[in-house]
N, C-alpha and C. Protein backbone atom coordinates (compact mmCIF):
# COMPACT_ATOMS: atom_id res chain seq x y z
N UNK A 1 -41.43 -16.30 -0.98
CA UNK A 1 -40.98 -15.02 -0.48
C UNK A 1 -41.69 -13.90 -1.23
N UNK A 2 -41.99 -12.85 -0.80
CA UNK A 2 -42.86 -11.45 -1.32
C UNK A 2 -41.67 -10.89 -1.21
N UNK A 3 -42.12 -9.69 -2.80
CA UNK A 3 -41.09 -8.81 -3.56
C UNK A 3 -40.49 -8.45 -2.50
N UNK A 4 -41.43 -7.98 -1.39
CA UNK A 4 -40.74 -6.63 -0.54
C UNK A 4 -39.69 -7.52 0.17
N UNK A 5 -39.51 -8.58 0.99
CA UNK A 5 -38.26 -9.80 1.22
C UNK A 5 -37.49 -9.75 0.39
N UNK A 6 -37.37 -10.18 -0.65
CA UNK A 6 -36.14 -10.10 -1.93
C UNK A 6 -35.55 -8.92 -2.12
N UNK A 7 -36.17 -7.97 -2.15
CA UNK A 7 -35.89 -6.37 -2.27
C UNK A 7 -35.24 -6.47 -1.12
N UNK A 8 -35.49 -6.13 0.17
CA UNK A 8 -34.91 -6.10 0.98
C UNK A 8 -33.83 -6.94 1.60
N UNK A 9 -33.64 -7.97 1.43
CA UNK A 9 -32.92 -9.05 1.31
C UNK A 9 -31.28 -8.56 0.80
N UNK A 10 -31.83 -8.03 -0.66
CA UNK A 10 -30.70 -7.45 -1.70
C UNK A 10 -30.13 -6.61 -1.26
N UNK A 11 -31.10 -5.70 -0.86
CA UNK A 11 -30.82 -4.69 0.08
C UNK A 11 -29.74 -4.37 0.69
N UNK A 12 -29.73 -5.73 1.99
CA UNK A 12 -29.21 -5.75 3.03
C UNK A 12 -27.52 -6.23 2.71
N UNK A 13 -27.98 -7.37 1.03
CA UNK A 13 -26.63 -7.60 0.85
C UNK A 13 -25.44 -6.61 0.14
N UNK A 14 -25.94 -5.57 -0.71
CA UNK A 14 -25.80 -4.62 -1.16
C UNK A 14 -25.03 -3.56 0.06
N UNK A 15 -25.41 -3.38 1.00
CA UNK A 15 -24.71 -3.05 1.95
C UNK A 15 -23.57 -3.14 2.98
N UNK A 16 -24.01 -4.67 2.82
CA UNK A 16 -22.67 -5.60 3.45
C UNK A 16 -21.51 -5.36 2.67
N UNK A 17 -21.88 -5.77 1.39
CA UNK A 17 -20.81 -5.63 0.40
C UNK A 17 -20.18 -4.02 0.21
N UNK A 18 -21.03 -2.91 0.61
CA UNK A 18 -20.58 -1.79 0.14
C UNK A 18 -19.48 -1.31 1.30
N UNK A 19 -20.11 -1.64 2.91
CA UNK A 19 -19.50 -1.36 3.56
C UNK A 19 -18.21 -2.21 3.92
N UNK A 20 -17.83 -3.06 3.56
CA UNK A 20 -16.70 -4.14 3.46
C UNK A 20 -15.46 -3.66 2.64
N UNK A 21 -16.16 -3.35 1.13
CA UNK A 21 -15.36 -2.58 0.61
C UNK A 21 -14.82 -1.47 0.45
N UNK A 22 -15.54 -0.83 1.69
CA UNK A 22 -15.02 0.84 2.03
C UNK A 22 -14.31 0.79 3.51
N UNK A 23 -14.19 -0.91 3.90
CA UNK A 23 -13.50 -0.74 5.05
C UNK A 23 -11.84 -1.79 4.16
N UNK A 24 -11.87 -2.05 3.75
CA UNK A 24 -10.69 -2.14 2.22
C UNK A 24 -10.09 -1.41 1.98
N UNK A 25 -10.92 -0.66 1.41
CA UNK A 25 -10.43 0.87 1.07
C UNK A 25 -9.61 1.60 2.10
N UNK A 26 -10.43 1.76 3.29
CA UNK A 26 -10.00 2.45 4.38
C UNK A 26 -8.70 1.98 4.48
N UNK A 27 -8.49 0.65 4.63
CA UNK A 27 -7.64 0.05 5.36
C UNK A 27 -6.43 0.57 4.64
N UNK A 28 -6.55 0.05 3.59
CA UNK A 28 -5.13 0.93 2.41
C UNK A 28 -4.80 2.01 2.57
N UNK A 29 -5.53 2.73 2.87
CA UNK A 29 -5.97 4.63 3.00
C UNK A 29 -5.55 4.98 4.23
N UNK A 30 -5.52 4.32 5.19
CA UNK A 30 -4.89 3.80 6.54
C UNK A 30 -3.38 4.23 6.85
N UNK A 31 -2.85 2.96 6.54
CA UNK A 31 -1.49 2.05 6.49
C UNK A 31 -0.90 3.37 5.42
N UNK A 32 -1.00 3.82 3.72
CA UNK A 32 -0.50 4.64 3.19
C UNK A 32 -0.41 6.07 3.60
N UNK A 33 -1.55 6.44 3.97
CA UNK A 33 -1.17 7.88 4.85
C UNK A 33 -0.37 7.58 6.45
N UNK A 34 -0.92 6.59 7.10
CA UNK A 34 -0.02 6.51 8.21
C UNK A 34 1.55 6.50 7.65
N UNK A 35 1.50 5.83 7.07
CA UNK A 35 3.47 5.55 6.85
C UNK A 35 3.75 6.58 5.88
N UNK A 36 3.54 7.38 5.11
CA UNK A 36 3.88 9.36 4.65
C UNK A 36 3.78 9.66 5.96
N UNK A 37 2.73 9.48 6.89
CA UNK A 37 2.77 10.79 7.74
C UNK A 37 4.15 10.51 9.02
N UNK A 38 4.34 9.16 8.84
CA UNK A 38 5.19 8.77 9.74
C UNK A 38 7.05 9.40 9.11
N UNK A 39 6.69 9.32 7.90
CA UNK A 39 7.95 9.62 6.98
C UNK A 39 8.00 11.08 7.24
N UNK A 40 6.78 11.41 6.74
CA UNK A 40 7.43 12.77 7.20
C UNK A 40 7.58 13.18 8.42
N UNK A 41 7.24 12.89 9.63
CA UNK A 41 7.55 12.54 11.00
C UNK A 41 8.95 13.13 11.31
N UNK A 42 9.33 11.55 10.81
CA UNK A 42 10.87 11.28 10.86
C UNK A 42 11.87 12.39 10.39
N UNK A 43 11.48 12.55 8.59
CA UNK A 43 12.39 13.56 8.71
C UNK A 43 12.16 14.88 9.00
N UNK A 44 11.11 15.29 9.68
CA UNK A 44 11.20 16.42 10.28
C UNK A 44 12.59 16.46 11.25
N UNK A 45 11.96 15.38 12.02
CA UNK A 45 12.96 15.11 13.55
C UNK A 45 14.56 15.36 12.75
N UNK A 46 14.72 14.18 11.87
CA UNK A 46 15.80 14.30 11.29
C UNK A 46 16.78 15.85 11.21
N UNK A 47 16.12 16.81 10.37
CA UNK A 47 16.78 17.27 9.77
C UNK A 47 16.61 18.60 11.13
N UNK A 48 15.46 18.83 11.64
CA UNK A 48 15.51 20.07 12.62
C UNK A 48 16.57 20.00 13.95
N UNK A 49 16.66 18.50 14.64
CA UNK A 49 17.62 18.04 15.83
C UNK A 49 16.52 18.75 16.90
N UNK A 50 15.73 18.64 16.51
CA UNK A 50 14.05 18.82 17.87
C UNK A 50 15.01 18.62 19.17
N UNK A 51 14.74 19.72 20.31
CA UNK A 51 14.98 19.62 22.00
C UNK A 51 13.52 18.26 21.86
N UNK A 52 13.56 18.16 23.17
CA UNK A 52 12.53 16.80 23.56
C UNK A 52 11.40 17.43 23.75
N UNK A 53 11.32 18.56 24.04
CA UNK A 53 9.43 19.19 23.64
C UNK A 53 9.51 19.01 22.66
N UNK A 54 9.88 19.82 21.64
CA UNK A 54 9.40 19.29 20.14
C UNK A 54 9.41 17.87 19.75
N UNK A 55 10.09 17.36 20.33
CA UNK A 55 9.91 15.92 19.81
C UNK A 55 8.62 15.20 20.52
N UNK A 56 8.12 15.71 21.83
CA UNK A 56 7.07 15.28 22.36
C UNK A 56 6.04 15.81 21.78
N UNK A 57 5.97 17.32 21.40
CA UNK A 57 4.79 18.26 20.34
C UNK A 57 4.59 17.01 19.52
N UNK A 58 5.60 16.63 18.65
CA UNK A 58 5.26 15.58 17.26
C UNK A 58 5.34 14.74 17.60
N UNK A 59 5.16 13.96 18.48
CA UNK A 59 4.93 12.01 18.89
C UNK A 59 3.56 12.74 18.89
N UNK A 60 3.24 13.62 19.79
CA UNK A 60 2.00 13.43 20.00
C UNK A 60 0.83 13.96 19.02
N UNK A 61 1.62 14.95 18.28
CA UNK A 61 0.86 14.91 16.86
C UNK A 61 0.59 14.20 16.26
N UNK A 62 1.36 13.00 16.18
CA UNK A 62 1.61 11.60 15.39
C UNK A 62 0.34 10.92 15.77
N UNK A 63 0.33 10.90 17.27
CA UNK A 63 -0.08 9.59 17.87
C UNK A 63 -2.28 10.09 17.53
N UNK A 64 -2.16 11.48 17.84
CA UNK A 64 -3.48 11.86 17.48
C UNK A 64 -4.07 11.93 15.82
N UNK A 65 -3.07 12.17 14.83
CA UNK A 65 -3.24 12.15 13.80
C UNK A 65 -3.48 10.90 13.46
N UNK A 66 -3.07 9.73 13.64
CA UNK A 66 -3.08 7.61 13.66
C UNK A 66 -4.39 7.66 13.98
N UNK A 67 -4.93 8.12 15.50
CA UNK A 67 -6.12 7.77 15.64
C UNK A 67 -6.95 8.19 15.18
N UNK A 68 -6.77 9.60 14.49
CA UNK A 68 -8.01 10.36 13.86
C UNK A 68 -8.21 9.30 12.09
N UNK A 69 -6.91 8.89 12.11
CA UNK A 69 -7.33 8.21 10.66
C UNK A 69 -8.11 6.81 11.36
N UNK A 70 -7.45 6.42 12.17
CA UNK A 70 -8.03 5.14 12.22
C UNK A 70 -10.00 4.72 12.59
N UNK A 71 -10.32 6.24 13.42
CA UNK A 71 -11.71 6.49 13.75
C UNK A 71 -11.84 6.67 12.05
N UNK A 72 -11.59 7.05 11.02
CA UNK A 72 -12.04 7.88 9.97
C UNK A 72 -12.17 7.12 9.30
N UNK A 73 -11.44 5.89 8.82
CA UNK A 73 -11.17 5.03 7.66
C UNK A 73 -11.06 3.31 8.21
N UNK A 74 -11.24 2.73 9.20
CA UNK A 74 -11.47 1.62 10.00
C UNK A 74 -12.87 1.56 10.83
N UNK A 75 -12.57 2.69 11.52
CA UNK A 75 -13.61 2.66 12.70
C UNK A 75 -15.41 2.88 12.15
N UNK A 76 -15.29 3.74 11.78
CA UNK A 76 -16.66 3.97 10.74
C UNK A 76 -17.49 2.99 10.15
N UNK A 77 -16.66 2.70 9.02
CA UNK A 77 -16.78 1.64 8.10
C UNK A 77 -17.30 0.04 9.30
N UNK A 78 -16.03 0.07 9.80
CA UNK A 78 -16.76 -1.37 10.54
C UNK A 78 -17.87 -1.13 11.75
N UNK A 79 -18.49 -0.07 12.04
CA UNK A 79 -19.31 0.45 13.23
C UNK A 79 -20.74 0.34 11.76
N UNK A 80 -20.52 0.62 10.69
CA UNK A 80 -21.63 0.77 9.74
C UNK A 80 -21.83 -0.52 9.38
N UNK A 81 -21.08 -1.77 9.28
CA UNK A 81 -20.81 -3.19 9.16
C UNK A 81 -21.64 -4.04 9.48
N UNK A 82 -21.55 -3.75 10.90
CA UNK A 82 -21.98 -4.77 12.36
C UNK A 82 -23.12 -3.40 12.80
């Protein structure tokens, strides 16, 4: 094998490994802000007694805020992966 193969080789594994562990990361980073953001969710609802617009305003805040993490800290990471 020539340097430039091995180099690159390393390279490639160096990457695998980096992006694996930033989809790890993510994943934790995920699941812990999802479930605060879900907590605080809840006791918003809780303590205000939201009519059903507001409670539909914040599902659907919810539901866009989940996916913006999940494009941010899942989606990325494994699109940089593969």
């Amino acid at each position: 094998m020539s340097t430039f193969n091995i180099i690159q080789q390393k390279l490639e594994e160096f990457i695998k490994k980096y992006y694996t562990n930033e989809l790890i990361k993510g994943a934790i980073l995920f699941f812990a802000i999802g479930l605060l953001y879900l907590l605080i969710t809840l006791l918003v609802e809780y303590f205000l007694w939201l009519n059903p617009l507001g409670r539909r305003i914040l599902f659907w805040a919810f539901v866009f805020v989940e996916l913006a993490l999940f494009v941010r800290f899942i989606a990325f990471p494994l699109a940089k992966l593969f």
